[in-house]
Protein backbone atom coordinates (compact mmCIF):
# COMPACT_ATOMS: atom_id res chain seq x y z
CA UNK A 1 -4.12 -2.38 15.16
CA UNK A 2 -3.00 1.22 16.05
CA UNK A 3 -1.54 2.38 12.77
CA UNK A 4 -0.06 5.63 14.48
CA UNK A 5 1.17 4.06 17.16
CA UNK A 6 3.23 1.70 15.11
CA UNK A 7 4.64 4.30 13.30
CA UNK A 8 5.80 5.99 16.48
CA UNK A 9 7.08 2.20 17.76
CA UNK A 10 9.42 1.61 14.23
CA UNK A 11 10.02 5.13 13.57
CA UNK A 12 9.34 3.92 9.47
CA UNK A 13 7.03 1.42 8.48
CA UNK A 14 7.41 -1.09 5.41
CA UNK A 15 5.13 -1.49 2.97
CA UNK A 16 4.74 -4.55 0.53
CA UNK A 17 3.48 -3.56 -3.12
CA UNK A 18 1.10 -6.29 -3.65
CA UNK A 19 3.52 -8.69 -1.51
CA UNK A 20 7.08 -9.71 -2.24
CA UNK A 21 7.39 -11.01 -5.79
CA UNK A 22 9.41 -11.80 -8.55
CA UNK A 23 10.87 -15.03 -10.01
CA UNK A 24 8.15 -17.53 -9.51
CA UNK A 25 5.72 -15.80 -6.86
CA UNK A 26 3.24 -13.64 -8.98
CA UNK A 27 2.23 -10.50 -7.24
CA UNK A 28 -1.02 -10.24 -5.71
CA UNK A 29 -1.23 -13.75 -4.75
CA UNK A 30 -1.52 -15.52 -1.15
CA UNK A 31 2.27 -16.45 -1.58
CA UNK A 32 3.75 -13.14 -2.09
CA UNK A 33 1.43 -12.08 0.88
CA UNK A 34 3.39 -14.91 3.02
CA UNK A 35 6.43 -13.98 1.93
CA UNK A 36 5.67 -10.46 3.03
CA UNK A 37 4.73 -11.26 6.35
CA UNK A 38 7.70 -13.75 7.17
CA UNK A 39 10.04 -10.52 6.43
CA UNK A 40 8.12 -8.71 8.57
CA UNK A 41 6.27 -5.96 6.34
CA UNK A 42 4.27 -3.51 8.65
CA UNK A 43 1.82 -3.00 5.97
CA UNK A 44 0.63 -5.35 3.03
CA UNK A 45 -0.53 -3.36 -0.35
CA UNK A 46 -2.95 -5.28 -2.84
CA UNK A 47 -5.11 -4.55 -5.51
CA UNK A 48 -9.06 -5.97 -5.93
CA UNK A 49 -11.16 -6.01 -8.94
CA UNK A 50 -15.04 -7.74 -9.02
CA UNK A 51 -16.27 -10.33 -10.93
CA UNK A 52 -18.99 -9.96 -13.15
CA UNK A 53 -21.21 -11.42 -10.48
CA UNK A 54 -19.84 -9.11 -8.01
CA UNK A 55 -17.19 -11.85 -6.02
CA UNK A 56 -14.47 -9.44 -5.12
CA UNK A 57 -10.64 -10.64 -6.52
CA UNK A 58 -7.15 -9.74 -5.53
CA UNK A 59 -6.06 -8.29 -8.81
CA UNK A 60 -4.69 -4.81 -10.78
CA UNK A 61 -7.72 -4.08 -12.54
CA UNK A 62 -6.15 -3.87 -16.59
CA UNK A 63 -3.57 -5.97 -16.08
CA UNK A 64 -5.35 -9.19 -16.75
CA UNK A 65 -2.77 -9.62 -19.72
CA UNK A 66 0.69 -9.73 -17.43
CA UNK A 67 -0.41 -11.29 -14.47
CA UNK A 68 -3.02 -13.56 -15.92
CA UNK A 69 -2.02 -14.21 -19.97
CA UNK A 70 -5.76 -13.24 -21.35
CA UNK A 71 -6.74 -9.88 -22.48
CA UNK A 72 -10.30 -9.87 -21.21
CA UNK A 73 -10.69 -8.04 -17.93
CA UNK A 74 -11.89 -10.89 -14.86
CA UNK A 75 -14.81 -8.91 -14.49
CA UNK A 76 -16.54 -9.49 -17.95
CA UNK A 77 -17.02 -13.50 -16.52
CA UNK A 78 -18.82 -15.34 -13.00
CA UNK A 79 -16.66 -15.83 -10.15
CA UNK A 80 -16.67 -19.91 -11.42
CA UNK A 81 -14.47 -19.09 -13.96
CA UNK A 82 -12.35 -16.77 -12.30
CA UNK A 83 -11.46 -18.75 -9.65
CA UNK A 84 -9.99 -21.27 -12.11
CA UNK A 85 -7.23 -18.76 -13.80
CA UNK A 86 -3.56 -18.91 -12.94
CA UNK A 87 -1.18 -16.36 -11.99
CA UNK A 88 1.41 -15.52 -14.53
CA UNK A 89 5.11 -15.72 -13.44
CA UNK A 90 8.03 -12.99 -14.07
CA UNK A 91 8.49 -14.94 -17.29
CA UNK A 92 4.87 -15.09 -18.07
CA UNK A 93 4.72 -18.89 -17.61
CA UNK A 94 1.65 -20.19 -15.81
CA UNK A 95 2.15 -20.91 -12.28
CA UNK A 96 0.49 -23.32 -9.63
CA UNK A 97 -1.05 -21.40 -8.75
CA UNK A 98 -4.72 -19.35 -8.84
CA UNK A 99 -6.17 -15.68 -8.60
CA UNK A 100 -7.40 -15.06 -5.12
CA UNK A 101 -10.36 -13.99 -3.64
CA UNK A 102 -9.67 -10.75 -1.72
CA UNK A 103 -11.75 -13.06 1.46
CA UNK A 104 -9.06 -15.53 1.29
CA UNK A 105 -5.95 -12.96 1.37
CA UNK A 106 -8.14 -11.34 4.33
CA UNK A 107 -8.17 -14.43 6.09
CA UNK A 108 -4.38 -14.94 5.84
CA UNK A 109 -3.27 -11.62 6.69
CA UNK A 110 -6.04 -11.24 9.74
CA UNK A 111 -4.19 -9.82 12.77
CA UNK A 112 -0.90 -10.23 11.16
CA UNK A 113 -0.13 -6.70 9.33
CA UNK A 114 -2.24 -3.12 8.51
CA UNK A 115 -3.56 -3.82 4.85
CA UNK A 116 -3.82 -1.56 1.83
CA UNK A 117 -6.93 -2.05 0.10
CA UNK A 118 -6.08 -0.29 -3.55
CA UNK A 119 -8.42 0.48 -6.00
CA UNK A 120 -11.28 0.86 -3.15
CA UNK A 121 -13.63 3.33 -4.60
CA UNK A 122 -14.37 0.95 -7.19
CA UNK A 123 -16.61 -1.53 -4.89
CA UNK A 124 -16.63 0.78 -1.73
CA UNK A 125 -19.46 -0.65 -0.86
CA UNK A 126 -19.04 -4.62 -1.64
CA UNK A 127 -15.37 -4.14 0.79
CA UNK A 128 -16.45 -2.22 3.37
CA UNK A 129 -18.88 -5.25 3.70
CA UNK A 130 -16.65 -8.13 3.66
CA UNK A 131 -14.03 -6.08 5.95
CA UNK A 132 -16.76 -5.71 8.89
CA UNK A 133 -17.78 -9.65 8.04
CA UNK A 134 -14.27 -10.88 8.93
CA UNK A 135 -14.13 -8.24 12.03
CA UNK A 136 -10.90 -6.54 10.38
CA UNK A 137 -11.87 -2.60 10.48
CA UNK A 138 -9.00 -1.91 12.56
CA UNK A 139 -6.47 -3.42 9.94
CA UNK A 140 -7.65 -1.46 6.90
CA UNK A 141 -6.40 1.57 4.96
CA UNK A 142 -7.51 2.79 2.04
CA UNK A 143 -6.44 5.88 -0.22
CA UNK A 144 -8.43 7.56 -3.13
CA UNK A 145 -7.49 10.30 -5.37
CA UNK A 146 -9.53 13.17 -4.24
CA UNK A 147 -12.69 13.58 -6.12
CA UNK A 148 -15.65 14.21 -4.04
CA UNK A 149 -17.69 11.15 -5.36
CA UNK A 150 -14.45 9.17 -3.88
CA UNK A 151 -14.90 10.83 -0.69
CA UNK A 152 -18.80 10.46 -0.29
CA UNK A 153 -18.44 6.92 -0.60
CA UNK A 154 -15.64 6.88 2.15
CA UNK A 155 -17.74 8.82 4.42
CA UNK A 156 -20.93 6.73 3.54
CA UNK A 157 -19.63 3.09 3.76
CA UNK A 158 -16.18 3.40 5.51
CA UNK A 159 -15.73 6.36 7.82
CA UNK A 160 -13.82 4.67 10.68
CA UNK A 161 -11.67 2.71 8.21
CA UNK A 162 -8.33 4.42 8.07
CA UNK A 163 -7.98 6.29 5.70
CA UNK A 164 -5.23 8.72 3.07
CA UNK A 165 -5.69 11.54 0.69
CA UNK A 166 -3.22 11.29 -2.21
CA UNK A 167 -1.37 14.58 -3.04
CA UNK A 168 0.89 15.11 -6.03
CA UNK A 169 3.80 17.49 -5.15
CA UNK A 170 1.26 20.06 -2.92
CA UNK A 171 -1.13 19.00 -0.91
CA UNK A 172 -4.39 21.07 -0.97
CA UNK A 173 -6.72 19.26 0.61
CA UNK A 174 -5.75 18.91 3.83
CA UNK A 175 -7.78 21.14 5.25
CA UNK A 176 -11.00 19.89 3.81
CA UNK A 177 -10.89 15.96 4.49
CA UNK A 178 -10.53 17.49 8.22
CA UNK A 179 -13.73 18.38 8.13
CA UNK A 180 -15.28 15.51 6.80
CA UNK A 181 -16.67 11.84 8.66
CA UNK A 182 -13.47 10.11 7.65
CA UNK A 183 -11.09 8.60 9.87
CA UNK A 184 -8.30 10.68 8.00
CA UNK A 185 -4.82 9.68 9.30
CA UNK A 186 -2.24 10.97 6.48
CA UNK A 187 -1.12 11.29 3.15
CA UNK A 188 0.42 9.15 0.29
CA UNK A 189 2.36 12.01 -1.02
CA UNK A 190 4.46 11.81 -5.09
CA UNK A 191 6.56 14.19 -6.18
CA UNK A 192 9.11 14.69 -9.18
CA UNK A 193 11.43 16.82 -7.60
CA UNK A 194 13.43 17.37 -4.13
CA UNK A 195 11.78 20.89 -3.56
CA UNK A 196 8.15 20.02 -4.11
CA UNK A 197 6.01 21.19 -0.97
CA UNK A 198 4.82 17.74 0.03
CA UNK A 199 8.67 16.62 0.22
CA UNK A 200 9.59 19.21 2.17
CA UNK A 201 10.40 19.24 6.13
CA UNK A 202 8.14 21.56 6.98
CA UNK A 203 4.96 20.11 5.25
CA UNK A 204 5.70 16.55 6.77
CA UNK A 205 6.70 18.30 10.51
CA UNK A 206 3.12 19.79 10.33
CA UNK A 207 1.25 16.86 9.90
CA UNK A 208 3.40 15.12 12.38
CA UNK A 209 2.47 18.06 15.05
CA UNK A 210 -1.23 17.41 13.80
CA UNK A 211 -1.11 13.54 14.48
CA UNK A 212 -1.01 12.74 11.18
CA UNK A 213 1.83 10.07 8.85
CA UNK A 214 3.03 10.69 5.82
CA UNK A 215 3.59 7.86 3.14
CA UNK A 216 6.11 7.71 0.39
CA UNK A 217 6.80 5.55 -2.78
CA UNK A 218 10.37 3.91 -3.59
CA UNK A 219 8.85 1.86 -5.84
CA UNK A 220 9.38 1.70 -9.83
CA UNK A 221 6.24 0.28 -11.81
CA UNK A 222 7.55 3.08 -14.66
CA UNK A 223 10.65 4.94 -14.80
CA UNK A 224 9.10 8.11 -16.08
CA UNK A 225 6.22 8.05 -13.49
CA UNK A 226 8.42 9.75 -10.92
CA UNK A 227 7.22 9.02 -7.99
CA UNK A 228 9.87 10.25 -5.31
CA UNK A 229 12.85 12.46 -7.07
CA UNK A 230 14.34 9.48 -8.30
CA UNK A 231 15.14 8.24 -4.46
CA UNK A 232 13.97 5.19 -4.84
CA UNK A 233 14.16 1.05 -5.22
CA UNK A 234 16.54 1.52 -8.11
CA UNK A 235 19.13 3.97 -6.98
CA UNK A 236 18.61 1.79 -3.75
CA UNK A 237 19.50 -1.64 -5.41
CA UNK A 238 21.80 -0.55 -8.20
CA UNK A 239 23.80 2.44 -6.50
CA UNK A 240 23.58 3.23 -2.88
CA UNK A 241 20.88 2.95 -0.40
CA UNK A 242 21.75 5.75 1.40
CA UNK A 243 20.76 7.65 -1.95
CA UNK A 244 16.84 6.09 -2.06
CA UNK A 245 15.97 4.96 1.12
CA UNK A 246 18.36 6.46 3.65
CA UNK A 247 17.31 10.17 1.81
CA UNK A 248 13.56 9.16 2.86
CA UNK A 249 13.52 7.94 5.91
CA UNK A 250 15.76 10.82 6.98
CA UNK A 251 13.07 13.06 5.22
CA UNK A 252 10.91 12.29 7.58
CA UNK A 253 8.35 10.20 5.91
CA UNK A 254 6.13 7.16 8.12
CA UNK A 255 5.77 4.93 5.45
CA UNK A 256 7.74 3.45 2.80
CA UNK A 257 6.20 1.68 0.22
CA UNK A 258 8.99 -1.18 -1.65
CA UNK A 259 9.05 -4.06 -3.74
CA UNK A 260 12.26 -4.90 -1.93
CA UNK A 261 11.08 -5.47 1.82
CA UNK A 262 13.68 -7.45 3.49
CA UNK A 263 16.99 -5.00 2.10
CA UNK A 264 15.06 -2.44 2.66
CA UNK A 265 14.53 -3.66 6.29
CA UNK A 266 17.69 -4.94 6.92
CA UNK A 267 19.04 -1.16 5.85
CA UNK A 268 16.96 0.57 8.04
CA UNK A 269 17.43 -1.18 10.70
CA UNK A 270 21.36 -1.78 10.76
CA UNK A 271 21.65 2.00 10.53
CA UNK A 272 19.61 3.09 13.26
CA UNK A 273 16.79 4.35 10.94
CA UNK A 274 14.31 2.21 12.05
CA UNK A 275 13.23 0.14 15.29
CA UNK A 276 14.50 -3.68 14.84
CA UNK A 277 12.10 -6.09 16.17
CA UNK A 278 11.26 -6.41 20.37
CA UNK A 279 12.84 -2.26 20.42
CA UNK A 280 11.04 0.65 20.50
CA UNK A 281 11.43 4.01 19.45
CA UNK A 282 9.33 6.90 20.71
CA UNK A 283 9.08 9.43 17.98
CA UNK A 284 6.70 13.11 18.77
CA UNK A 285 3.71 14.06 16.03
């Protein structure tokens, strides 16, 4: 899949944090991934942790005690047991069903949607494996914060992957993951306020001009981790759309990520902001 060429297709591209949850459908799990797909998310964010035989899982490393009821972490035990824990619901009731392997949500999503592999760097090695098993290089993006042990292993074990720096309200490495044997494509960019550099028009016109997408959060996983100057999936939801995700796609910004696909969608779309489905949009980097 040609990740910049979609973006140029649907003039903003949907992301799913870790599928489309809530009620009954735990994040993380093959049926939010479903969901995701049938309302047509672009890309598909998920979280993987390892066993402590080294089996790779779909799951938020730390968070063993919402989405699983336990407060051991998955990888202090053998993929056998693993395998046999349920997902949590949004009322922490056990559901039907089970953790994930990260081959199995590979397997579903395979030719269907980019993917966001979060929490890479932690088994760089043990992914970028299992992605060239299943033939799927062209479908993967991963991020990492930008330490240079983060980027070594990018370079070593995934440099044609796609791949994003993270920058928090200026982005100063630019420049540098340029030069390095990394199939660099953009930026996941968080900022607190309106004015920061990385929110600006002229910092996301630039990468445009150098072929490069820009990525922003309207999710809420805390409301005092401000991730977008408060335009975002609440002020969406609760107040006016126009105010969250109206403000960022007319920012400028590729990517949105939301844990409210199909409004978001249906938004976008009915106001011209993005490409419905079957149309297409050219937009110039």
């Amino acid at each position: 899949m040609d990740l910049l060429q979609m973006a140029k297709e649907k003039k903003v591209l949907l992301v799913a944090h870790r599928g489309v949850c809530g009620a009954n459908i735990p994040p993380n799990s093959l049926q939010a991934f479903q969901i995701a797909l049938n309302q047509g998310a672009d890309v598909i964010e998920l979280d993987v942790d390892c066993s402590a035989d080294g089996t790779l899982f779909v799951q938020h490393p730390k968070m063993e005690k919402v989405h699983l009821r336990m407060q051991d972490r998955i990888r202090t035990y053998p993929a056998s047991v693993v395998e046999q824990l349920y997902l949590s619901n949004a009322d922490q009731c056990r559901t039907a069903w089970k953790i994930p392997r990260l081959e199995e949500a590979l397997r579903l999503m395979k030719g269907k949607c980019v993917i966001n592999i979060d929490k890479f760097w932690e088994n760089p090695e043990k992914i970028a494996r299992l992605i060239r098993k299943l033939g799927m290089e062209d479908q993967i993006l991963i991020k990492t914060a930008n330490r240079p042990e983060y980027l070594e292993a990018v370079e070593q074990y995934a440099p044609d992957l796609y791949y994003m720096t993270i920058a928090t309200d200026v982005d100063v490495v630019h420049e540098e993951i340029q030069k390095r044997r990394i199939n660099y494509v953009g930026a996941e960019v968080l900022f607190k306020e309106e004015d920061a550099p990385v929110a600006g028009r002229d910092y996301i016109e630039k990468m445009h001009r150098e072929g490069k997408i820009v990525w922003v959060n309207a999710l809420v996983y805390d409301y005092k981790a401000v991730l977008a100057a408060y335009h975002n999936d609440d002020v969406s939801m609760i107040e006016d759309p126009e105010k969250g995700w109206g403000w960022l796609a007319d920012r400028g910004f590729d990517l949105i990520q939301t844990d409210f696909l199909l409004p978001c969608r249906q938004f976008l779309e009915e106001t011209g902001r993005r490409t419905a489905s079957g149309q297409k949009n050219k937009k110039a980097f």
